[in-house]
N, C-alpha and C. Protein backbone atom coordinates (compact mmCIF):
# COMPACT_ATOMS: atom_id res chain seq x y z
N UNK A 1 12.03 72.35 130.71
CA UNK A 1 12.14 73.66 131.32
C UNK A 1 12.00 74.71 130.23
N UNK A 2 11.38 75.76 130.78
CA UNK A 2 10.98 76.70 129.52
C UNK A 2 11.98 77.83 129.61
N UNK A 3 12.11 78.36 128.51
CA UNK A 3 13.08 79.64 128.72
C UNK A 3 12.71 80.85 129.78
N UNK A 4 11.41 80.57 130.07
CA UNK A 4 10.91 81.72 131.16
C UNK A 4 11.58 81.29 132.54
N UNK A 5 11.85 79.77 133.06
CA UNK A 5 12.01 79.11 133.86
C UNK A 5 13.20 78.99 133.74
N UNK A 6 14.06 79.05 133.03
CA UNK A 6 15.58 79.08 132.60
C UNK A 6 16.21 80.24 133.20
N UNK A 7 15.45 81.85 132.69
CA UNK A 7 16.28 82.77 132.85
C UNK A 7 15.84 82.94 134.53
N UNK A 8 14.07 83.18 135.04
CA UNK A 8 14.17 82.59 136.24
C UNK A 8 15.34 82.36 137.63
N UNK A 9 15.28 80.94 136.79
CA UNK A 9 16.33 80.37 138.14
C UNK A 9 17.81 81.24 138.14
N UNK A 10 17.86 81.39 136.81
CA UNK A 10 19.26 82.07 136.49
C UNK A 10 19.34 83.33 137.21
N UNK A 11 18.24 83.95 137.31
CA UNK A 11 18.88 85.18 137.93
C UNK A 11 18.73 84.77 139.47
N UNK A 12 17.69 84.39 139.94
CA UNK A 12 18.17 83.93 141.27
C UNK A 12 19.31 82.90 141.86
N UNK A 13 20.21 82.59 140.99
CA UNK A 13 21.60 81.71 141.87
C UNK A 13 22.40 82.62 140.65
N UNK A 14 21.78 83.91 140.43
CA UNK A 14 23.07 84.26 139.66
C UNK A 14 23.92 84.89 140.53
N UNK A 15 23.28 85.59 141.44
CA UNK A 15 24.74 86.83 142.45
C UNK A 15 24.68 85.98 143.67
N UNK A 16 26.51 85.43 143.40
CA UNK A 16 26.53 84.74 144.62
C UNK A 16 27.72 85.58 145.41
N UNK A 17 27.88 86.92 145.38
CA UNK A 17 28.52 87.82 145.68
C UNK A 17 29.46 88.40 145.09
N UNK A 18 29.46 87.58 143.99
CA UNK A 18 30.99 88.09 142.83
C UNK A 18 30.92 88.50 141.29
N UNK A 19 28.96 88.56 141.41
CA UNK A 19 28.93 88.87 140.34
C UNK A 19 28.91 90.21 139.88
N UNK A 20 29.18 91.02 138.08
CA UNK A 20 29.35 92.19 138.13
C UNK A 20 28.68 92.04 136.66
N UNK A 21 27.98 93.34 136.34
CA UNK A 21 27.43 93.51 135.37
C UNK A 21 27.76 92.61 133.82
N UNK A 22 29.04 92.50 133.93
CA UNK A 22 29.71 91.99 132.56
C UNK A 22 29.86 90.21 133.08
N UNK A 23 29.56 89.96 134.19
CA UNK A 23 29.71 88.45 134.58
C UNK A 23 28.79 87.35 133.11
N UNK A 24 29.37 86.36 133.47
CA UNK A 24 28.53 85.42 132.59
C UNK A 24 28.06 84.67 133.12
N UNK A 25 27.25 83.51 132.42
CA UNK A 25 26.88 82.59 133.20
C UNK A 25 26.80 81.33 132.12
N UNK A 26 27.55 80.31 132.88
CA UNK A 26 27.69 78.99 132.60
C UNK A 26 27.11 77.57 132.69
N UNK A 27 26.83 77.26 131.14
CA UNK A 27 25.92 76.38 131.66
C UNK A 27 26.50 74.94 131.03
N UNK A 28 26.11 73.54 131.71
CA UNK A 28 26.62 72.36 130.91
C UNK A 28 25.98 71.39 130.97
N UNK A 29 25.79 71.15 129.98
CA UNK A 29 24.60 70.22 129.43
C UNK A 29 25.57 68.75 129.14
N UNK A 30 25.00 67.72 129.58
CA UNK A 30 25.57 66.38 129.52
C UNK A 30 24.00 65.94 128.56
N UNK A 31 24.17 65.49 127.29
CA UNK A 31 23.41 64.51 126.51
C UNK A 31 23.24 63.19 125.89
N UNK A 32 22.59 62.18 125.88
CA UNK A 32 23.14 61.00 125.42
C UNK A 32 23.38 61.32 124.11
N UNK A 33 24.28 60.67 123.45
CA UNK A 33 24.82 60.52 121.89
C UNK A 33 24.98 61.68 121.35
N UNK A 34 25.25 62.95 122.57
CA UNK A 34 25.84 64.23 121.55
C UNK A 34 27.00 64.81 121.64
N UNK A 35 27.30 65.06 120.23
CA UNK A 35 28.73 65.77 120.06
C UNK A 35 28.87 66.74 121.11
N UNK A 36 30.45 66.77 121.47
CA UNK A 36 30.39 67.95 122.53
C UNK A 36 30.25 69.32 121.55
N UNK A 37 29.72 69.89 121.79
CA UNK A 37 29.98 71.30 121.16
C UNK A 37 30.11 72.42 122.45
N UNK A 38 30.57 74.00 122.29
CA UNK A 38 29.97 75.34 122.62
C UNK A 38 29.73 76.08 121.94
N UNK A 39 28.77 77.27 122.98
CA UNK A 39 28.31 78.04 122.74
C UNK A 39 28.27 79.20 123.50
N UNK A 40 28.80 80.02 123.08
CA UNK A 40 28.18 81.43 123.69
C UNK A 40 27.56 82.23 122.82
N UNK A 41 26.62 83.63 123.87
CA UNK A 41 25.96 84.15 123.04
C UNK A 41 25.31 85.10 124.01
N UNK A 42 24.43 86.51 123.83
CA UNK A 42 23.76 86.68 124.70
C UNK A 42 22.10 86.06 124.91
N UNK A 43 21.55 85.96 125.99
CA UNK A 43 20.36 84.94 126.41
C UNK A 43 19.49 86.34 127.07
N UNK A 44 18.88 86.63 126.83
CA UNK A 44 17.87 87.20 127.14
C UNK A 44 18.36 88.75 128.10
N UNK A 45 19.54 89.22 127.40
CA UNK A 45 20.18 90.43 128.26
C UNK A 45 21.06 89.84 129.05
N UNK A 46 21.64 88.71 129.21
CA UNK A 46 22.58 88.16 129.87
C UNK A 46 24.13 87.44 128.62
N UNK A 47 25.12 87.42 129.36
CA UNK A 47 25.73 86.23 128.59
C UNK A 47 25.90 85.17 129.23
N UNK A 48 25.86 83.64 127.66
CA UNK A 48 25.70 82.54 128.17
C UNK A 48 26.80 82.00 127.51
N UNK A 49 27.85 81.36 128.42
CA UNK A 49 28.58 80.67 127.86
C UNK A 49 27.81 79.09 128.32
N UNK A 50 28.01 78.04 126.93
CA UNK A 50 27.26 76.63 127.60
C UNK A 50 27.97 75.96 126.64
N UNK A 51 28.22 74.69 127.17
CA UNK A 51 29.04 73.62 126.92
C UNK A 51 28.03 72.29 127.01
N UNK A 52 28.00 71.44 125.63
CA UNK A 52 26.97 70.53 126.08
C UNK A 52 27.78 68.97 125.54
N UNK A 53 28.06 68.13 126.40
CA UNK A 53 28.31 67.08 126.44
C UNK A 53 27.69 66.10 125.79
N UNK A 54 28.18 64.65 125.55
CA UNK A 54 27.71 63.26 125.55
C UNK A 54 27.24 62.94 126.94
N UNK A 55 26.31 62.40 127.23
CA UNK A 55 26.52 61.84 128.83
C UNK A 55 27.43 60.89 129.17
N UNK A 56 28.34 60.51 128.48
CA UNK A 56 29.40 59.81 128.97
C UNK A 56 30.31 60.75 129.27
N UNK A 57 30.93 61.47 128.91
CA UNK A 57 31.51 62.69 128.98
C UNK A 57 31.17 62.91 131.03
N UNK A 58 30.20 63.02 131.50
CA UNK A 58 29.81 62.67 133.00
C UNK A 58 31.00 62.22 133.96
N UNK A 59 32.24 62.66 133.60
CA UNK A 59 32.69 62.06 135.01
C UNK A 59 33.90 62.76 135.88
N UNK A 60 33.74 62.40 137.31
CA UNK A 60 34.18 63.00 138.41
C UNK A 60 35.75 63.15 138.10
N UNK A 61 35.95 62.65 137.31
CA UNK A 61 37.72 62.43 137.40
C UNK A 61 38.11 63.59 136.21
N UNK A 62 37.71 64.07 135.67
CA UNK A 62 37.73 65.52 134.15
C UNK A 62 38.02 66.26 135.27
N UNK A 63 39.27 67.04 134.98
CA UNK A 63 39.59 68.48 135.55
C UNK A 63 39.18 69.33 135.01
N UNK A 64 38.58 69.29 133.63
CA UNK A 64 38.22 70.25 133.04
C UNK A 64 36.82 70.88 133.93
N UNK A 65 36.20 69.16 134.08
CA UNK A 65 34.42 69.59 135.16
C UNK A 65 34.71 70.16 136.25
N UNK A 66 35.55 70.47 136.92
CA UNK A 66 35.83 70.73 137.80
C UNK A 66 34.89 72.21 138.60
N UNK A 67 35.31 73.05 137.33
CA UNK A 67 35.08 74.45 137.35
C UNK A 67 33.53 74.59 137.59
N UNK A 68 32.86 73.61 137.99
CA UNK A 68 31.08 73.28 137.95
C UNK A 68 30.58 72.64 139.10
N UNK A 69 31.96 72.65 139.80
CA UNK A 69 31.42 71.93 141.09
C UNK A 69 31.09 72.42 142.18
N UNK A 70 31.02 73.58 142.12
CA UNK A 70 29.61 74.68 142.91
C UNK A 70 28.66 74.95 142.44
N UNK A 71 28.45 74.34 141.36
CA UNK A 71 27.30 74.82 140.30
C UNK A 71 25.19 74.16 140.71
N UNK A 72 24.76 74.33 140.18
CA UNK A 72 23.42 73.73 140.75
C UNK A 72 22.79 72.93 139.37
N UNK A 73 22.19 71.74 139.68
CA UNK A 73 21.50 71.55 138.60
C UNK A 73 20.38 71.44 138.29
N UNK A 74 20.00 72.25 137.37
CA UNK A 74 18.96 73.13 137.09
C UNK A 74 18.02 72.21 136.46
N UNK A 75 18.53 71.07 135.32
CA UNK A 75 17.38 69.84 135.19
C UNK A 75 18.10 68.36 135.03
N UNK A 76 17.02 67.33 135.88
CA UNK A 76 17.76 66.24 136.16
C UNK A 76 17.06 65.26 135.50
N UNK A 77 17.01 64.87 134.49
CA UNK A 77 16.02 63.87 133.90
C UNK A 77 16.61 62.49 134.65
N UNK A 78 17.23 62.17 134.86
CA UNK A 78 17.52 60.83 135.17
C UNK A 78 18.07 60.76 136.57
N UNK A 79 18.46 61.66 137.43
CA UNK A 79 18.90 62.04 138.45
C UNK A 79 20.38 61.22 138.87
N UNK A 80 20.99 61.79 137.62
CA UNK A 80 22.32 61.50 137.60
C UNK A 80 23.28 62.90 138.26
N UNK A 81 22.31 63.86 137.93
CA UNK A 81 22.92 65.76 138.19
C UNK A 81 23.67 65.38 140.11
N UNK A 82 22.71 65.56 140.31
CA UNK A 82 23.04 65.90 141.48
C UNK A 82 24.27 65.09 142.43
N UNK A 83 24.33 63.60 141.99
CA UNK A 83 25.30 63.04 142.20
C UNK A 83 26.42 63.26 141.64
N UNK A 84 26.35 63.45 140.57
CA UNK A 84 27.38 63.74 139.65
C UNK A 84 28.61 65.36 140.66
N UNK A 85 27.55 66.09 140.82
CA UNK A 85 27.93 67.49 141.61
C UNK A 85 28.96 66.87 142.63
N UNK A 86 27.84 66.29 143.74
CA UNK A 86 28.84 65.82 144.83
C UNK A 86 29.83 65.19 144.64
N UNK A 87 30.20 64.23 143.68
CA UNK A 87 31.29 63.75 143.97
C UNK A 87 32.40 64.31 143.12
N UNK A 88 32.22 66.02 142.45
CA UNK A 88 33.01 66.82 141.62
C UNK A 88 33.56 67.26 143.19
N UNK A 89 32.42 67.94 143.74
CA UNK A 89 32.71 68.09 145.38
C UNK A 89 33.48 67.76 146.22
N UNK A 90 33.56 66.22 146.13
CA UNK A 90 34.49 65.28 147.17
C UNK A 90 35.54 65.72 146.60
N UNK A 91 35.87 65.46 145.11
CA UNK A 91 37.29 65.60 144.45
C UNK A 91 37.77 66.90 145.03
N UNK A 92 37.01 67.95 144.49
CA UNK A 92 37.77 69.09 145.33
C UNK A 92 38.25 69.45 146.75
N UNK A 93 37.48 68.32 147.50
CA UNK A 93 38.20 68.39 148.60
C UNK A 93 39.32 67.74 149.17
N UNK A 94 39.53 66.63 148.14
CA UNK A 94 40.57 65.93 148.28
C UNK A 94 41.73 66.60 147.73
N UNK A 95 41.63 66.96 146.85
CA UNK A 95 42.89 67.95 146.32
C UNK A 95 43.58 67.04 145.42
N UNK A 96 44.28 68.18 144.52
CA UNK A 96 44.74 67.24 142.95
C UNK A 96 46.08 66.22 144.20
N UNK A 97 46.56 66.17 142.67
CA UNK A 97 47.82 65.00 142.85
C UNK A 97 48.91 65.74 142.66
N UNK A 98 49.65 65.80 144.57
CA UNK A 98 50.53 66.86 144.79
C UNK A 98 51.49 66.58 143.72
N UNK A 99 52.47 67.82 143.71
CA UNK A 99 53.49 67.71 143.01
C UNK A 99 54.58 67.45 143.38
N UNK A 100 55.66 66.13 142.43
CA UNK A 100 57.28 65.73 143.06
C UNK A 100 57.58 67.00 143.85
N UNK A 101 59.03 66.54 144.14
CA UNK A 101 59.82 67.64 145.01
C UNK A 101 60.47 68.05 143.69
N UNK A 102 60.81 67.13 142.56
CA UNK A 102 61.71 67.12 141.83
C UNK A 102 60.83 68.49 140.35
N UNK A 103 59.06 68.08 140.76
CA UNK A 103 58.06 69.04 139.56
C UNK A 103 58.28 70.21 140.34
N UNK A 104 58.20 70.39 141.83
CA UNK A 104 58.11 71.30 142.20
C UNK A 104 59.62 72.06 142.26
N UNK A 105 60.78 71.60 142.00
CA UNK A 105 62.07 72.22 142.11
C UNK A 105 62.08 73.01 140.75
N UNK A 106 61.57 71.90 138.89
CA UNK A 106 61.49 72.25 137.94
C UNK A 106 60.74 73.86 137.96
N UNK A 107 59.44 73.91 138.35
CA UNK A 107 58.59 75.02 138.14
C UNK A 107 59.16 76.04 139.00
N UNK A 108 59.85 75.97 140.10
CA UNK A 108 60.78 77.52 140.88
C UNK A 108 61.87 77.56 139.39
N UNK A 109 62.76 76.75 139.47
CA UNK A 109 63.77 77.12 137.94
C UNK A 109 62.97 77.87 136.98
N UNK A 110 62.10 77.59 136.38
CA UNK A 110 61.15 78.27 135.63
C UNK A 110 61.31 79.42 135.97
N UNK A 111 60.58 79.54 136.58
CA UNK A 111 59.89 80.88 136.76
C UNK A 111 61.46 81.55 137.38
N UNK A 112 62.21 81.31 137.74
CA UNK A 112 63.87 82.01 137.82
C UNK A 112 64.35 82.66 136.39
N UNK A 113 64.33 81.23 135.56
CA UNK A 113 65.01 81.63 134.13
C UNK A 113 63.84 82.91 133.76
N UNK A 114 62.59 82.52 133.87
CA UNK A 114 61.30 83.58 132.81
C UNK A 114 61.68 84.94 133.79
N UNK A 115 61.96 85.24 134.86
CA UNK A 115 62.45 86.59 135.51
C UNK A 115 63.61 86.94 135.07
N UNK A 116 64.36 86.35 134.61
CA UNK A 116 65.87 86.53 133.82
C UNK A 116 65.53 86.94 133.11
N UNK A 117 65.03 86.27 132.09
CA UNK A 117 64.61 86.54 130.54
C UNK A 117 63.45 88.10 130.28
N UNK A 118 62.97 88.41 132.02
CA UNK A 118 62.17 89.70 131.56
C UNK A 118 62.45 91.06 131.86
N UNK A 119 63.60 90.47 132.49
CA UNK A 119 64.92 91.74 132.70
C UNK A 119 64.06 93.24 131.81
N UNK A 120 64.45 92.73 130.59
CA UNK A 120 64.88 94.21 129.69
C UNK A 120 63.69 94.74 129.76
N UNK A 121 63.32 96.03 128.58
CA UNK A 121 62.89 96.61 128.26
C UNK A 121 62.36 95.88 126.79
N UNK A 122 62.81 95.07 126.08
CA UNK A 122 62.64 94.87 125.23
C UNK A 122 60.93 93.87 124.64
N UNK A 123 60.42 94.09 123.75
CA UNK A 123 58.95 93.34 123.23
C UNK A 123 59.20 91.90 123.71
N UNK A 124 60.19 91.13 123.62
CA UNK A 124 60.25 89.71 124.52
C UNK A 124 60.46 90.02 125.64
N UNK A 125 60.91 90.77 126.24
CA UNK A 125 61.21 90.67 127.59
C UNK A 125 60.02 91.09 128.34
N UNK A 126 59.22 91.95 127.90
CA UNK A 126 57.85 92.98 128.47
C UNK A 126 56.99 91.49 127.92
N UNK A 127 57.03 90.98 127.03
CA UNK A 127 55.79 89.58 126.87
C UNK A 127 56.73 88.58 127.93
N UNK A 128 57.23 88.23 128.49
CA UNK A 128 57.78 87.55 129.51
C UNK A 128 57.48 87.81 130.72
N UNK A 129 57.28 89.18 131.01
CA UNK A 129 56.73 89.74 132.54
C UNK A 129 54.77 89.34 132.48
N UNK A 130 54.06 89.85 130.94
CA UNK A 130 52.59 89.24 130.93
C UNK A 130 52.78 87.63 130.88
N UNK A 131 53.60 86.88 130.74
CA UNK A 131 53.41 85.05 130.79
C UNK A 131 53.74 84.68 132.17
N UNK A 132 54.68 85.43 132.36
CA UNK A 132 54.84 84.82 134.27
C UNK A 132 53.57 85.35 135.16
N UNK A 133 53.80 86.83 135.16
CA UNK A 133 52.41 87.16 135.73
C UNK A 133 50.99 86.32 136.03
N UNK A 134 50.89 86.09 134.48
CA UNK A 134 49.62 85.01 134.46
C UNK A 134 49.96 83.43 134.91
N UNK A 135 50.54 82.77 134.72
CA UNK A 135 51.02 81.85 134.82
C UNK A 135 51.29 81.14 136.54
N UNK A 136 51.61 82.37 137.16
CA UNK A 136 51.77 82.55 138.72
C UNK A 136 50.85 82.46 139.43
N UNK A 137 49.35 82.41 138.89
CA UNK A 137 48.25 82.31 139.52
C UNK A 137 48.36 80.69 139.78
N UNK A 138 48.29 80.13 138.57
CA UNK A 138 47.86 78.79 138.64
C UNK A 138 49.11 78.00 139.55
N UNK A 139 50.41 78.48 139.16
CA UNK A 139 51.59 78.04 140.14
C UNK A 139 51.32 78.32 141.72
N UNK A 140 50.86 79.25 142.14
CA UNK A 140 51.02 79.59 143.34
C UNK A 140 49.98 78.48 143.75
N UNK A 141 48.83 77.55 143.46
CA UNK A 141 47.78 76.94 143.96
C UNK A 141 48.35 75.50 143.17
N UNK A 142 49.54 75.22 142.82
CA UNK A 142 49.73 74.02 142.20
C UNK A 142 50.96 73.45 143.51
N UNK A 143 51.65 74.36 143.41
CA UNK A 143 52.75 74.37 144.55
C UNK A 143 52.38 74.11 146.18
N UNK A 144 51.00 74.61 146.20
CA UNK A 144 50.55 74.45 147.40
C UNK A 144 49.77 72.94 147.81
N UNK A 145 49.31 72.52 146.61
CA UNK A 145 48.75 71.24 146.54
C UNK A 145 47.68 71.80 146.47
N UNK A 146 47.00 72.71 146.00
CA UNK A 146 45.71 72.94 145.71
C UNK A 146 45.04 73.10 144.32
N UNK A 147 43.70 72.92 143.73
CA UNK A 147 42.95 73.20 142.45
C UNK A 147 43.21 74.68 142.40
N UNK A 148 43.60 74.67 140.80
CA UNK A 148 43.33 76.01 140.44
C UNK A 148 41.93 76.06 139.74
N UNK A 149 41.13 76.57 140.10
CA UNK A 149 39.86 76.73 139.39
C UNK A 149 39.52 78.20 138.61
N UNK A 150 40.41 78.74 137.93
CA UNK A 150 40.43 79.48 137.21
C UNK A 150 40.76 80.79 137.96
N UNK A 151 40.74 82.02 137.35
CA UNK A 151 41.27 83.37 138.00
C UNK A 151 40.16 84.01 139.08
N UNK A 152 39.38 83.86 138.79
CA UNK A 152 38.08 84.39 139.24
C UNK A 152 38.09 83.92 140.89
N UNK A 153 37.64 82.18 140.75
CA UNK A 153 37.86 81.81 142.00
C UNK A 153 38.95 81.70 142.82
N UNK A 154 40.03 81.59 142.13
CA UNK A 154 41.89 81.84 142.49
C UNK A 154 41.61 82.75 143.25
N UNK A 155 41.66 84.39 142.93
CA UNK A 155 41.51 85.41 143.28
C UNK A 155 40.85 85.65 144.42
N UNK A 156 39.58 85.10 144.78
CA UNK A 156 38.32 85.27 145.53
C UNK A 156 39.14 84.15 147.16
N UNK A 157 39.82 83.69 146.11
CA UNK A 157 40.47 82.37 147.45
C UNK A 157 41.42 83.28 148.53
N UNK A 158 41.98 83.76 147.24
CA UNK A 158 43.18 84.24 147.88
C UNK A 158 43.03 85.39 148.63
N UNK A 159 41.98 86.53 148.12
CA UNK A 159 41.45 87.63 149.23
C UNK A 159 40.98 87.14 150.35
N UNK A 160 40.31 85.61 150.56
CA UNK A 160 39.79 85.31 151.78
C UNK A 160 40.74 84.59 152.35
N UNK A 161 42.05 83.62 151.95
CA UNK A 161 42.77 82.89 152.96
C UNK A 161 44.63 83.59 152.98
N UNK A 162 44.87 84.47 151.98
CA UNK A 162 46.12 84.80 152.14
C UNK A 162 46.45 86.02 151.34
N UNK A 163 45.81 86.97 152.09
CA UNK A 163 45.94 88.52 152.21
C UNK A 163 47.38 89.04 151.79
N UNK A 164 48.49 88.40 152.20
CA UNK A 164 49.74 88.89 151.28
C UNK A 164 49.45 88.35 150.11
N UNK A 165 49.71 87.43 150.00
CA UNK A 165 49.19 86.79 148.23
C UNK A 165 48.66 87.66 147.56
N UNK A 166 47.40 87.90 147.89
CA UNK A 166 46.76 88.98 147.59
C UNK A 166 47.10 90.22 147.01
N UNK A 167 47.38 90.42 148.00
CA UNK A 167 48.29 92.00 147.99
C UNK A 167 49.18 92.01 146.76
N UNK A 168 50.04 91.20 146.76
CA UNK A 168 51.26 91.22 145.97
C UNK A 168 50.61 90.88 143.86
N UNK A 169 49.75 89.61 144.31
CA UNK A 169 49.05 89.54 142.73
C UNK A 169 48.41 90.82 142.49
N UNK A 170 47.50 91.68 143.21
CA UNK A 170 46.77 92.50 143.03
C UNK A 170 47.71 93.94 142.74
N UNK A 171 49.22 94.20 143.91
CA UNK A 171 50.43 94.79 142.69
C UNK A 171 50.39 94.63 141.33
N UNK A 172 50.90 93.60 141.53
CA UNK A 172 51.13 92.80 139.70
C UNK A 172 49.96 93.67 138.87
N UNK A 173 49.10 93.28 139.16
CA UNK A 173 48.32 93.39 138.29
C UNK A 173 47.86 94.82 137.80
N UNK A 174 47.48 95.53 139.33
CA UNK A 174 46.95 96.74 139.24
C UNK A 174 48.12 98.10 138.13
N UNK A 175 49.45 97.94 139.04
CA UNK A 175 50.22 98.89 138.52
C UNK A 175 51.40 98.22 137.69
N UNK A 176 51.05 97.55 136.42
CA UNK A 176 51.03 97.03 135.14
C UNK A 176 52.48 96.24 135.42
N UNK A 177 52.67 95.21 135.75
CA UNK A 177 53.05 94.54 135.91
C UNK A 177 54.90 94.62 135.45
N UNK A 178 55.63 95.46 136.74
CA UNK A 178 56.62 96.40 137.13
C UNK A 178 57.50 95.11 136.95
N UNK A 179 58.81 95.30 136.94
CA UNK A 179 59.59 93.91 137.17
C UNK A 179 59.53 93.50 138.91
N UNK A 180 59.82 95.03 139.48
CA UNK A 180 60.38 94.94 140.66
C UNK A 180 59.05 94.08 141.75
N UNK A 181 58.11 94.24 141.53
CA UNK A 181 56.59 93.79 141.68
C UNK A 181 56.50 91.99 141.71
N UNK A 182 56.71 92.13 140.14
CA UNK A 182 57.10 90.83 139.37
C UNK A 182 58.05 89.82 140.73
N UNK A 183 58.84 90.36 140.45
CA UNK A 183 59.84 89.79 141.51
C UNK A 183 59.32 89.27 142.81
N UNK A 184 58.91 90.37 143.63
CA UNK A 184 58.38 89.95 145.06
C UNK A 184 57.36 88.92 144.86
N UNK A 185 56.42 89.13 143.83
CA UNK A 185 55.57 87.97 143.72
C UNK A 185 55.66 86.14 143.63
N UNK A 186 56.75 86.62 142.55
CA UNK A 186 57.65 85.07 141.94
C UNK A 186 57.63 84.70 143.44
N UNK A 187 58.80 85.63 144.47
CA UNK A 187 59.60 84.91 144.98
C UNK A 187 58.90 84.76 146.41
N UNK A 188 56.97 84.71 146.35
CA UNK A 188 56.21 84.77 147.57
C UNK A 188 55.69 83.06 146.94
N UNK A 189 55.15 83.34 145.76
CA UNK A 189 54.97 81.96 145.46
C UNK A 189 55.68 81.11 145.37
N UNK A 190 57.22 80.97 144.72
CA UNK A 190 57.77 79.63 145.27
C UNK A 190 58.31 79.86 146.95
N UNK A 191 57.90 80.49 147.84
CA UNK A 191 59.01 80.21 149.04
C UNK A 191 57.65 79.66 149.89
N UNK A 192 57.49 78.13 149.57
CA UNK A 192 57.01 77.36 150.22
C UNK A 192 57.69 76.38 151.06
C-alpha cells in the first residue's frame, strides 16, 4: 500500500462522527519477528499514533487490543486481519470478567476513603478530587460488568445509554471538578 493509498483510506473511515480537528488516528501493525515498538508523529497533516507488533502478539484475549476492535483492516497479507477483528468483536460482546461482590465492595470503600481524603482545600486533597474524577470513568463501566475502552468511547457510551451518567461526569468535568459534584458522581457510580 502506498502512502497515497494510506492517507486515502484514512480520511475516508476517518469521521465516524466523533471526530474533531485535533483527533488522531491509530494504527497497528502486527509483524512477523518484530519488536513491538511506537510511534507517533504527524503523517501528512494528520496525527498518527501506530503501534507495530510481532504477529504473535495477534491475539483476541490482550485487553490492551481491545481498543481496535472497531477498527478496519486496511492490509491483509495473509488474511489473518479480518478474523483477528471479529473475534476482538465477539470478546466485546461478551463482556470482561465480572467483578466479586467482595472487588466490587473493595472499589465503593475506595472511592469513600479518596472522597474523605479530598475534603480540604489543600494540594493533596485538590490532587485527590483530579484521581477520583478520572478514575470514575473506568469504575463506573467496571462495576457494571462492562469494557472500558478508554474516555473517548466511555463518554460517547454514556451520552447514548445513560444520560444521568452523563450529566453528572460532564459536571465533574466541565465546572472543574467541585467536591460537591464529586460527590453526586461517586455516589451515582457505586449505587448499583
Amino acid at each position: 500500500m502506498t502512502q497515497q493509498e494510506l492517507r486515502q483510506y484514512i480520511l475516508e473511515h476517518r469521521d465516524d462522527g466523533d471526530c474533531t480537528p485535533s483527533s488522531d488516528i491509530d494504527v497497528v501493525c502486527f509483524v512477523e519477528g518484530a519488536t513491538p515498538i511506537q510511534d507517533a508523529r504527524e503523517f501528512e497533516g494528520l496525527y498518527l499514533d501506530a503501534w507495530v507488533y510481532g504477529s504473535d502478539a495477534m491475539s483476541a484475549s490482550s485487553d490492551e487490543l481491545l481498543r481496535v476492535a472497531d477498527g478496519y483492516c486496511l492490509y491483509d497479507c495473509e488474511g489473518h486481519g479480518e478474523a483477528f477483528l471479529k473475534q476482538l468483536q465477539q470478546r466485546i460482546e461478551q463482556g470482561p470478567k465480572p467483578l466479586s461482590s467482595s472487588e466490587k465492595q473493595h472499589t465503593k470503600q475506595w472511592i469513600g476513603k479518596m472522597l474523605e481524603r479530598a475534603k480540604s482545600s489543600d494540594i493533596e486533597s485538590l490532587y485527590r478530587r483530579y484521581w477520583l474524577a478520572i478514575d470514575l470513568l473506568q469504575i463506573y463501566f467496571e462495576l457494571r460488568g462492562r469494557w472500558y475502552l478508554g474516555p473517548k468511547k466511555s463518554l460517547i457510551w454514556l451520552r447514548e445509554h445513560d444520560s444521568i451518567g452523563y450529566h453528572l461526569f460532564s459536571q465533574v468535568y466541565e465546572r472543574g471538578i467541585r467536591f460537591d459534584d464529586l460527590g453526586k458522581l461517586s455516589e451515582y457510580v457505586t449505587n448499583i
